[in-house]
PDB file of N, CA and C in Angstrom:
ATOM      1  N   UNK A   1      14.709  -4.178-102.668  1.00  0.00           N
ATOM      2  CA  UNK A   1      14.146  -5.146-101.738  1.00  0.00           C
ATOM      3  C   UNK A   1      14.031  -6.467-102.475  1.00  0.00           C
ATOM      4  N   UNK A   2      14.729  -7.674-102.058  1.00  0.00           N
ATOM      5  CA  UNK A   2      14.396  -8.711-102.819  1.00  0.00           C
ATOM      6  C   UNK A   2      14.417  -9.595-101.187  1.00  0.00           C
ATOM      7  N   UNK A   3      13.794 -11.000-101.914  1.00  0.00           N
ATOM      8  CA  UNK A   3      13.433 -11.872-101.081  1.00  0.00           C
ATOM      9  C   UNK A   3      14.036 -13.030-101.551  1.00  0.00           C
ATOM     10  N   UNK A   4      14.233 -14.371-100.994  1.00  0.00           N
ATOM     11  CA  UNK A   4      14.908 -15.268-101.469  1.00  0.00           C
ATOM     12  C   UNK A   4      14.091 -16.510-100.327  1.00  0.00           C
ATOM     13  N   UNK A   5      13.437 -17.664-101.134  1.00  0.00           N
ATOM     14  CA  UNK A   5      13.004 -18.528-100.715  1.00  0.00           C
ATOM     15  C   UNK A   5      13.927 -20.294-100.688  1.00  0.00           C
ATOM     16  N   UNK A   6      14.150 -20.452 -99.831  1.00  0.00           N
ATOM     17  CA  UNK A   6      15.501 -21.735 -99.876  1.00  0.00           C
ATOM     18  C   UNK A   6      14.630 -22.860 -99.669  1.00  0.00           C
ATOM     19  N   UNK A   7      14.594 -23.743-100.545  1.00  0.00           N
ATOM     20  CA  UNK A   7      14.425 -25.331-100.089  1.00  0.00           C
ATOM     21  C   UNK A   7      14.619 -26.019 -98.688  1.00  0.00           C
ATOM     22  N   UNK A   8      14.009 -26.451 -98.001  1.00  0.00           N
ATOM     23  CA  UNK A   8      14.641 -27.759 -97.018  1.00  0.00           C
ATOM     24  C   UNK A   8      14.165 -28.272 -97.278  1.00  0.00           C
ATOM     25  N   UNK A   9      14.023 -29.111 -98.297  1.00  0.00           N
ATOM     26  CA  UNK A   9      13.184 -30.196 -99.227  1.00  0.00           C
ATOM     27  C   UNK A   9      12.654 -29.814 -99.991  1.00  0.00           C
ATOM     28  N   UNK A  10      12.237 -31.101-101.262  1.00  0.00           N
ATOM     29  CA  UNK A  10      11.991 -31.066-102.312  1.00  0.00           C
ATOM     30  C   UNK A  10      10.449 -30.487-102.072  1.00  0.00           C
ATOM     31  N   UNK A  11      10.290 -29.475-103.047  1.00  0.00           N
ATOM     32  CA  UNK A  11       8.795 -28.834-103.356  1.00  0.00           C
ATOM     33  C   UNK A  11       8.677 -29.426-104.884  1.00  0.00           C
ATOM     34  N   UNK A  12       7.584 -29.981-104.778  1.00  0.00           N
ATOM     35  CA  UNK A  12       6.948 -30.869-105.842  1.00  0.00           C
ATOM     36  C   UNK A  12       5.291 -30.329-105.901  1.00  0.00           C
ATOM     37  N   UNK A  13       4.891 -30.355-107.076  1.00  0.00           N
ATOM     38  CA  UNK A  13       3.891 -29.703-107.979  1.00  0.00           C
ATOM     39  C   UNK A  13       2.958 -29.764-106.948  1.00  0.00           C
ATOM     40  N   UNK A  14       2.371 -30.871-106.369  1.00  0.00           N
ATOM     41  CA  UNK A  14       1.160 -31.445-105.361  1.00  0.00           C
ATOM     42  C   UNK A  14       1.101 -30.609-103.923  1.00  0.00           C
ATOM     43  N   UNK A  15       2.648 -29.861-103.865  1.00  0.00           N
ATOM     44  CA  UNK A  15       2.540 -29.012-102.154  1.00  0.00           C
ATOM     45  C   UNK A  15       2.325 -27.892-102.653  1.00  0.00           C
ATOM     46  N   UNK A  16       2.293 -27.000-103.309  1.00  0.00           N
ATOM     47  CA  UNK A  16       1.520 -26.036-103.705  1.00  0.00           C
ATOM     48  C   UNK A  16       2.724 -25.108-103.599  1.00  0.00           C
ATOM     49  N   UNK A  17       3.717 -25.471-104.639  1.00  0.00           N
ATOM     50  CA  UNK A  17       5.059 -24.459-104.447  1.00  0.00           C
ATOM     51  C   UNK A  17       4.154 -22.714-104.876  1.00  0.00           C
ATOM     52  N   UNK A  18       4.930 -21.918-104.909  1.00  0.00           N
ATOM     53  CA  UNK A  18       5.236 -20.554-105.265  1.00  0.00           C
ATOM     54  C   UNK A  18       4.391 -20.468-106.555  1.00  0.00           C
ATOM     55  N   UNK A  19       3.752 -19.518-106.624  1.00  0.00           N
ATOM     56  CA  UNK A  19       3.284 -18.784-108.151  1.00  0.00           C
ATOM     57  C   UNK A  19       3.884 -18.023-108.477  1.00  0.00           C
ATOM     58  N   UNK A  20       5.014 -17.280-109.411  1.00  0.00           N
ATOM     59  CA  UNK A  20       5.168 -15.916-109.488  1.00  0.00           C
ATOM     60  C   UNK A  20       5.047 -15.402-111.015  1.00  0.00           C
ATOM     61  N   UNK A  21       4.573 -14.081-110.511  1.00  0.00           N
ATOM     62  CA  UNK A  21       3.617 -13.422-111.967  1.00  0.00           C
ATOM     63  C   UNK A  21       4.964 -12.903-112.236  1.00  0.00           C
ATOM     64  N   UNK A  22       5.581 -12.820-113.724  1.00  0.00           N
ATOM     65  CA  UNK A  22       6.875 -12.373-114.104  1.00  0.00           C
ATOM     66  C   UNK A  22       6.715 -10.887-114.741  1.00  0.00           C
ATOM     67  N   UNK A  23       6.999 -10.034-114.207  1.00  0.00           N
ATOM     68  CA  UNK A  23       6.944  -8.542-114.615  1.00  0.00           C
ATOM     69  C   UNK A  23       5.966  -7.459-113.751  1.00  0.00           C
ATOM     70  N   UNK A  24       5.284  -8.448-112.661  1.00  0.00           N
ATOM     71  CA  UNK A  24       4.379  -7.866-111.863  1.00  0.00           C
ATOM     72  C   UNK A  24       5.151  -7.188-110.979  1.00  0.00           C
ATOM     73  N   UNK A  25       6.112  -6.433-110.632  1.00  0.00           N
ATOM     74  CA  UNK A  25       6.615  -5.933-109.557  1.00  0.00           C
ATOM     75  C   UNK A  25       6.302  -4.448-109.529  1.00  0.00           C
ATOM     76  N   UNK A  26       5.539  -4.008-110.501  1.00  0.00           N
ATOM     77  CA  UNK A  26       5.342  -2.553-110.912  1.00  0.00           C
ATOM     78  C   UNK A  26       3.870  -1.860-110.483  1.00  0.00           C
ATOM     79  N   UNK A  27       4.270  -0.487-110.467  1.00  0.00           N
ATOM     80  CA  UNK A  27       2.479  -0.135-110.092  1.00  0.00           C
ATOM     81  C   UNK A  27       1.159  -0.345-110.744  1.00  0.00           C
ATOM     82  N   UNK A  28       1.320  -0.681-112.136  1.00  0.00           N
ATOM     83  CA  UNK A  28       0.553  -1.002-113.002  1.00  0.00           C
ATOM     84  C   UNK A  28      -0.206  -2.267-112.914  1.00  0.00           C
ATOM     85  N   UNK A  29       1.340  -3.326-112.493  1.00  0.00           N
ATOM     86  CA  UNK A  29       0.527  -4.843-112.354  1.00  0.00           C
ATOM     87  C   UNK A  29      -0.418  -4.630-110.851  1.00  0.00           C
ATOM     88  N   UNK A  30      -0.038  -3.698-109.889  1.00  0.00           N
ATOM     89  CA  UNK A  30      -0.532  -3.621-108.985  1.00  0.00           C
ATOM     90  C   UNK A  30      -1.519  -3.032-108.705  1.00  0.00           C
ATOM     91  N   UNK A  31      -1.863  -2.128-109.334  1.00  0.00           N
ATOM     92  CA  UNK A  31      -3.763  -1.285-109.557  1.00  0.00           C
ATOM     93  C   UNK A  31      -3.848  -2.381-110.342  1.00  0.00           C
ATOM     94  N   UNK A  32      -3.926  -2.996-111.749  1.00  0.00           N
ATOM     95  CA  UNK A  32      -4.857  -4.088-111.800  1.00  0.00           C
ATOM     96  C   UNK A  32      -5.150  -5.214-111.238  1.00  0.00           C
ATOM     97  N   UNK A  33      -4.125  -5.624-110.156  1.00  0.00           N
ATOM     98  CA  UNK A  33      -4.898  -6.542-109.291  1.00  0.00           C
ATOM     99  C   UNK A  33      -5.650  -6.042-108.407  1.00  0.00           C
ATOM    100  N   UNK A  34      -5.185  -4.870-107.958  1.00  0.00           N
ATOM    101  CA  UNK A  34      -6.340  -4.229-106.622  1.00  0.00           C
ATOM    102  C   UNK A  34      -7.721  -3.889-107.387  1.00  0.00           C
ATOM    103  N   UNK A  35      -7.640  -3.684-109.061  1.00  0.00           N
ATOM    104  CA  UNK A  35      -9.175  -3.071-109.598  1.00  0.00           C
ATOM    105  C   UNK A  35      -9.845  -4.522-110.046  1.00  0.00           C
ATOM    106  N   UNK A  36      -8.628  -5.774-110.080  1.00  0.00           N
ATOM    107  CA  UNK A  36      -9.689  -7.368-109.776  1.00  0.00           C
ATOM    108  C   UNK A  36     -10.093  -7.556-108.516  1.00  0.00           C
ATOM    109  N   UNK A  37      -9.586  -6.816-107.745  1.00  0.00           N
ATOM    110  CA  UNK A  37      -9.645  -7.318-106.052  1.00  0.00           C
ATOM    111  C   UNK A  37      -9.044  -9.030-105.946  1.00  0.00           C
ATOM    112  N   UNK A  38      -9.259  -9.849-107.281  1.00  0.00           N
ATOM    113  CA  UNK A  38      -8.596 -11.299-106.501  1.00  0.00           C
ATOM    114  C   UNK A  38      -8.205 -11.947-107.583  1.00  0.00           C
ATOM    115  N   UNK A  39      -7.259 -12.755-106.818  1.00  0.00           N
ATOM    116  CA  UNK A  39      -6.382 -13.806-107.869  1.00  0.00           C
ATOM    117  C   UNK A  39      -7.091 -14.225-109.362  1.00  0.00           C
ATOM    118  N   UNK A  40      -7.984 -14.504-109.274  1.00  0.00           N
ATOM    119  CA  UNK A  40      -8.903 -15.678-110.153  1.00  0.00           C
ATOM    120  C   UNK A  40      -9.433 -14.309-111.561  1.00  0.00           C
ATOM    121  N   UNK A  41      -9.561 -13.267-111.261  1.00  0.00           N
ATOM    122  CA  UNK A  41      -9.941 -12.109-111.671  1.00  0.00           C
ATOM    123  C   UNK A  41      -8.727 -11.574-112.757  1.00  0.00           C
ATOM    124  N   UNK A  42      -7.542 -11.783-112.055  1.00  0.00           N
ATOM    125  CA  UNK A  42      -6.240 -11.348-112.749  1.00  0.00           C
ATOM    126  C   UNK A  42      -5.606 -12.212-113.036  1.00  0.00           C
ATOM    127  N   UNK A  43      -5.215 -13.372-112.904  1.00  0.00           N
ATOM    128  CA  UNK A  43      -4.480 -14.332-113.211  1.00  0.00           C
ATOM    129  C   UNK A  43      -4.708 -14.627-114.789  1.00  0.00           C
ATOM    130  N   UNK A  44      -5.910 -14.708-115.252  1.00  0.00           N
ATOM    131  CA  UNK A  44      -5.960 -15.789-116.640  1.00  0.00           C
ATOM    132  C   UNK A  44      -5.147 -14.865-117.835  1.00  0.00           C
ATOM    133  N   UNK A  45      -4.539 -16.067-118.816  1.00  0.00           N
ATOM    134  CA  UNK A  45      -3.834 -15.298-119.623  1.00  0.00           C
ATOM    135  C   UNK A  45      -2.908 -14.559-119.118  1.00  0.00           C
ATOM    136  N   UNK A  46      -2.182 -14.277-117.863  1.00  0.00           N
ATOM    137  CA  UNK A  46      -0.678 -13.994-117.346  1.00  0.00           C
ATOM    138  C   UNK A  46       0.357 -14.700-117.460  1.00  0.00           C
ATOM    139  N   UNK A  47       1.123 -14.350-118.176  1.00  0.00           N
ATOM    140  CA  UNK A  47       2.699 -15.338-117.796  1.00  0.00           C
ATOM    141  C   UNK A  47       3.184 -16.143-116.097  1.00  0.00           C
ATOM    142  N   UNK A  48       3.334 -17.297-115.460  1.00  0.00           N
ATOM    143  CA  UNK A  48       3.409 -17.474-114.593  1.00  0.00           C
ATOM    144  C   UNK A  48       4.658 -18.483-114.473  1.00  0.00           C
ATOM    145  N   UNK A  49       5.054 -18.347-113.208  1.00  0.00           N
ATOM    146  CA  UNK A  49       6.404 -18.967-113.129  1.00  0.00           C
ATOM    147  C   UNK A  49       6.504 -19.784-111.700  1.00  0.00           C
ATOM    148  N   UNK A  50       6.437 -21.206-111.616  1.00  0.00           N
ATOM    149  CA  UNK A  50       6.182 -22.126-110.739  1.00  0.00           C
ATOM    150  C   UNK A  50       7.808 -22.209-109.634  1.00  0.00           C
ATOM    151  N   UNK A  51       7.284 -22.287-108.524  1.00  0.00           N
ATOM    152  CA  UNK A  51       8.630 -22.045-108.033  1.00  0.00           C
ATOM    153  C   UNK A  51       8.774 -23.768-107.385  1.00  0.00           C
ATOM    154  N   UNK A  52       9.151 -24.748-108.328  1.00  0.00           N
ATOM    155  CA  UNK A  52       9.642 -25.945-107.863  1.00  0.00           C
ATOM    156  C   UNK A  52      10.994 -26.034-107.741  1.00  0.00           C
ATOM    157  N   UNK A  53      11.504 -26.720-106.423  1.00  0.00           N
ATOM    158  CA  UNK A  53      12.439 -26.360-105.727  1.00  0.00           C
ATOM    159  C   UNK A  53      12.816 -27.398-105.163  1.00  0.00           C
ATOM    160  N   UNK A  54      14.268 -27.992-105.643  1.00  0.00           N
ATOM    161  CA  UNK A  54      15.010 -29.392-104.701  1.00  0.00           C
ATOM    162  C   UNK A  54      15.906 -28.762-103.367  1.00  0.00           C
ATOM    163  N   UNK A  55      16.066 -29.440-102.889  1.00  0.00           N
ATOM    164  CA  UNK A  55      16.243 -29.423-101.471  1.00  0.00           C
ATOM    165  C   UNK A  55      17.945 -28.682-101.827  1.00  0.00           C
ATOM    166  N   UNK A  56      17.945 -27.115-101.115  1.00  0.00           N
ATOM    167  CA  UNK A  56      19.218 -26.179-100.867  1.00  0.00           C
ATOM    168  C   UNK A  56      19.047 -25.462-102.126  1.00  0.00           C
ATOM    169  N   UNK A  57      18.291 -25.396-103.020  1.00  0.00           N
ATOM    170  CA  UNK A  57      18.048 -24.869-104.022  1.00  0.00           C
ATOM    171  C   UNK A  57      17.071 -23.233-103.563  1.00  0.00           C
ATOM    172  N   UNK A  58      17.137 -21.782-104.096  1.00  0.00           N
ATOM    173  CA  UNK A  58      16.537 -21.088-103.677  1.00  0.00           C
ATOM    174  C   UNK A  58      16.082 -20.307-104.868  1.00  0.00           C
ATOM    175  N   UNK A  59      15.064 -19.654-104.524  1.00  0.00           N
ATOM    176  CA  UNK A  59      14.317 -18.385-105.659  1.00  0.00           C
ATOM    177  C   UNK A  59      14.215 -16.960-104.898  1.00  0.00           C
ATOM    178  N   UNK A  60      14.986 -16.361-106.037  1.00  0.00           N
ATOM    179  CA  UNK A  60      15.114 -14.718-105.352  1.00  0.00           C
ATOM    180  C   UNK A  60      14.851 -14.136-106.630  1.00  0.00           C
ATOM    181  N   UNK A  61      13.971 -13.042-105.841  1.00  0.00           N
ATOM    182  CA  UNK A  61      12.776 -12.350-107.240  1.00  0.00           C
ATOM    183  C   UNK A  61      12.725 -10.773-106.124  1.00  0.00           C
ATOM    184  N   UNK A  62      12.179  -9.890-106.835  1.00  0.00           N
ATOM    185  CA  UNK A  62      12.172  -8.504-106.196  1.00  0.00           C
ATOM    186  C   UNK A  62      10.728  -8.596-105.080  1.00  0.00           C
ATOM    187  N   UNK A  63      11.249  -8.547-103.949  1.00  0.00           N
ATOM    188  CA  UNK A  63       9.645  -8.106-102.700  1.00  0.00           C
ATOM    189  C   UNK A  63       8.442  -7.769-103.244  1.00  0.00           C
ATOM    190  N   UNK A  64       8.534  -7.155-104.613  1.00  0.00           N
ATOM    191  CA  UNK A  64       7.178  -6.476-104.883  1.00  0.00           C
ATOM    192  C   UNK A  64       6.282  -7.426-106.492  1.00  0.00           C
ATOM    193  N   UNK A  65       7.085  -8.222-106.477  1.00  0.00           N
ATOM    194  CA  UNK A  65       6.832  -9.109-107.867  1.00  0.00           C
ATOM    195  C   UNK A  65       5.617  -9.929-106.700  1.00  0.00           C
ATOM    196  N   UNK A  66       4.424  -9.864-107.689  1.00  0.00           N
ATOM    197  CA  UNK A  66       3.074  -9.999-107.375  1.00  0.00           C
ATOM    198  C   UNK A  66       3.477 -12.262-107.089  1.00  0.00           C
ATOM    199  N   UNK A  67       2.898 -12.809-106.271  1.00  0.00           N
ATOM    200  CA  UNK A  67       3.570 -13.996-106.216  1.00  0.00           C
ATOM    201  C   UNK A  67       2.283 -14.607-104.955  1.00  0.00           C
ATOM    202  N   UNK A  68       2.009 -16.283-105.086  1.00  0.00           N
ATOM    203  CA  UNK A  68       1.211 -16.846-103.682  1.00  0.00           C
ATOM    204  C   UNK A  68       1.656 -17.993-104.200  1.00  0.00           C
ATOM    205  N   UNK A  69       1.045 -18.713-102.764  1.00  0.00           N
ATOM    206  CA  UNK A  69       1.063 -20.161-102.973  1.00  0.00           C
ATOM    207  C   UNK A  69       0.152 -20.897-103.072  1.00  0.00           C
ATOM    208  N   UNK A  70       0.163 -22.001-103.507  1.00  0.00           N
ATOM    209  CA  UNK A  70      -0.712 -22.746-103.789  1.00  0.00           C
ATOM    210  C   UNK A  70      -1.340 -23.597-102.568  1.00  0.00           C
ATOM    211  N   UNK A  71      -2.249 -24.287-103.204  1.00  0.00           N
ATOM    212  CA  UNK A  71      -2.838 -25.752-101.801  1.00  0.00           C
ATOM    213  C   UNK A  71      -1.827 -26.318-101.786  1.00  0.00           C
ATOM    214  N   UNK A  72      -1.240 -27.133-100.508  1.00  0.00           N
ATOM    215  CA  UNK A  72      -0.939 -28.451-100.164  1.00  0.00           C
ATOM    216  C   UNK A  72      -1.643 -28.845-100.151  1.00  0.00           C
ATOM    217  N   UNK A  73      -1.594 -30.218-101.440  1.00  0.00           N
ATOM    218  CA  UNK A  73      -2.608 -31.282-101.759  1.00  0.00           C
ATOM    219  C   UNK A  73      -1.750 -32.658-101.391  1.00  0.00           C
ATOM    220  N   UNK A  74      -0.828 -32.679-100.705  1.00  0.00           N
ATOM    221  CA  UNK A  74      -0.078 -33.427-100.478  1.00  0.00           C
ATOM    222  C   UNK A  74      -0.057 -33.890 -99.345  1.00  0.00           C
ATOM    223  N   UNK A  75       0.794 -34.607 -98.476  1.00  0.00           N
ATOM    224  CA  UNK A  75       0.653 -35.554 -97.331  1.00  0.00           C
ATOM    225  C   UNK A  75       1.957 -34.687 -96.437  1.00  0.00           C
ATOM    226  N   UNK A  76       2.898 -34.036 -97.100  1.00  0.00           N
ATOM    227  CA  UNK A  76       4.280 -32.957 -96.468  1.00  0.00           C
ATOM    228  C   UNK A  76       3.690 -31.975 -95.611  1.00  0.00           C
ATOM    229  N   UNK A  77       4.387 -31.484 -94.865  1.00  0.00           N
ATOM    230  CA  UNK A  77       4.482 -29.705 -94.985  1.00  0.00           C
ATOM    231  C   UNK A  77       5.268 -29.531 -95.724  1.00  0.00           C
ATOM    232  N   UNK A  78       5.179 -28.449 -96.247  1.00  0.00           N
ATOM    233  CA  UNK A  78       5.602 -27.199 -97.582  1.00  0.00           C
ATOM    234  C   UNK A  78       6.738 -26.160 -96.453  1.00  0.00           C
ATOM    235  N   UNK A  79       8.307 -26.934 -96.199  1.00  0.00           N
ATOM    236  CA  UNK A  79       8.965 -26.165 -95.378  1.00  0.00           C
ATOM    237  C   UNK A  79      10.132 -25.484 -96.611  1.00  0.00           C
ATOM    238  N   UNK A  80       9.820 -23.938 -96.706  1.00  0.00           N
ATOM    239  CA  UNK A  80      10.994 -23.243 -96.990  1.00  0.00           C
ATOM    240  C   UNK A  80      11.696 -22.199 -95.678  1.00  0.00           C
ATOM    241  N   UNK A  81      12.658 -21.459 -96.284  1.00  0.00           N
ATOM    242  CA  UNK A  81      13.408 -20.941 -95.342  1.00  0.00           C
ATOM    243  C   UNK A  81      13.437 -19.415 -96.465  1.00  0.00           C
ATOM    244  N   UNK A  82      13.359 -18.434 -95.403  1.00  0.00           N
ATOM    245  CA  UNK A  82      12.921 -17.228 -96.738  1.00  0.00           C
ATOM    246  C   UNK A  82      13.849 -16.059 -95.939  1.00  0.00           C
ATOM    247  N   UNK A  83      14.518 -15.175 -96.681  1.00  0.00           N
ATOM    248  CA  UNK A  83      15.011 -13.958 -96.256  1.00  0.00           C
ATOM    249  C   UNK A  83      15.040 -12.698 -96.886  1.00  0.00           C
ATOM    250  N   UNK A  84      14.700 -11.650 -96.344  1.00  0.00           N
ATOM    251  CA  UNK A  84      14.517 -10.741 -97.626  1.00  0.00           C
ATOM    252  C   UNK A  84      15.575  -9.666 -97.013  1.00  0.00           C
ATOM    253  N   UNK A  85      15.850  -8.985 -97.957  1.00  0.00           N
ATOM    254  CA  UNK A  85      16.980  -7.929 -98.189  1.00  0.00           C
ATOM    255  C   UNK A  85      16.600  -6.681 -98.687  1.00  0.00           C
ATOM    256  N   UNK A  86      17.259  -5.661 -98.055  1.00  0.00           N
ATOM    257  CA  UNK A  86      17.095  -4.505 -98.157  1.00  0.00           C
ATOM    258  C   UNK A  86      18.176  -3.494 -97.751  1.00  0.00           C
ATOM    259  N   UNK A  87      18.489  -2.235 -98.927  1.00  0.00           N
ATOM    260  CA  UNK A  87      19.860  -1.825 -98.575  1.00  0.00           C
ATOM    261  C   UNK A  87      19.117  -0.541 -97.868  1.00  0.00           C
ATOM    262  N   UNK A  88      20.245  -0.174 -96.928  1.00  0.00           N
ATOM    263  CA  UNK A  88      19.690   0.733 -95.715  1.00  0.00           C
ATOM    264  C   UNK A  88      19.125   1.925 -96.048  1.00  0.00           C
ATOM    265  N   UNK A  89      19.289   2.601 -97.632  1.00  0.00           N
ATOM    266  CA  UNK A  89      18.859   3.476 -97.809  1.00  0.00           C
ATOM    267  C   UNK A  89      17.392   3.319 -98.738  1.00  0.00           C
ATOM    268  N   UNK A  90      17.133   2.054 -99.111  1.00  0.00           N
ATOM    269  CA  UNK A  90      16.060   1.882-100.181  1.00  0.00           C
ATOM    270  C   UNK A  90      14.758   2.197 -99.338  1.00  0.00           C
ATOM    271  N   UNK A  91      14.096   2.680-100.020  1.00  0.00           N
ATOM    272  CA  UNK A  91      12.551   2.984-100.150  1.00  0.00           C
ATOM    273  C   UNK A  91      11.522   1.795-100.329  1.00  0.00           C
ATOM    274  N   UNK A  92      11.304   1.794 -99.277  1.00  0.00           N
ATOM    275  CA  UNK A  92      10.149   0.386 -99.053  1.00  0.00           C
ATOM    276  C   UNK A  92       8.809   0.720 -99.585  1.00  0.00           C
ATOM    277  N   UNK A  93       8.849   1.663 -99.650  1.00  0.00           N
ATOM    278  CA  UNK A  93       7.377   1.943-100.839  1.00  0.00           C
ATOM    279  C   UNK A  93       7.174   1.424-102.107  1.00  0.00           C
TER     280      UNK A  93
END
């Protein structure tokens, strides 16, 4: 299962692009966020990977890689275009 997020414009630091935790796609990263219950709890000291993004440019990472977005602190909307994939026999669990 992967997902893929496409630009229609530039995402710049201030619209609150993509967070993604790098190696979180596993059950492990995932009971310790459910035993923080919230972002702020699990985040510190994680590797993190900013998803800034020029316009037709895209980020494709696995469905289950732990990932949010930020505030729009900006004056834009924050427009991507997103599709996710899945082969007919994979296990969505």
């Amino acid at each position: 299962l992967f997902t893929a997020f496409i630009a229609l414009q530039d995402i710049e630091r201030d619209m609150g692009p993509t967070l993604f935790l790098p190696d979180s796609h596993n059950e492990q990263a995932h009971q310790e966020f459910r035993d923080g219950m919230n972002a702020e709890a699990f985040l510190p000291g994680r590797p993190t990977a900013l998803g800034l993004l020029r316009t037709g440019e895209a980020s494709l990472y696995d469905s289950r890689l732990l990932h949010r977005g930020g505030a729009n602190r900006s004056d834009q909307f924050r427009v991507l275009f997103y599709l996710t994939f899945c082969h007919v026999d994979a296990d969505a669990a």
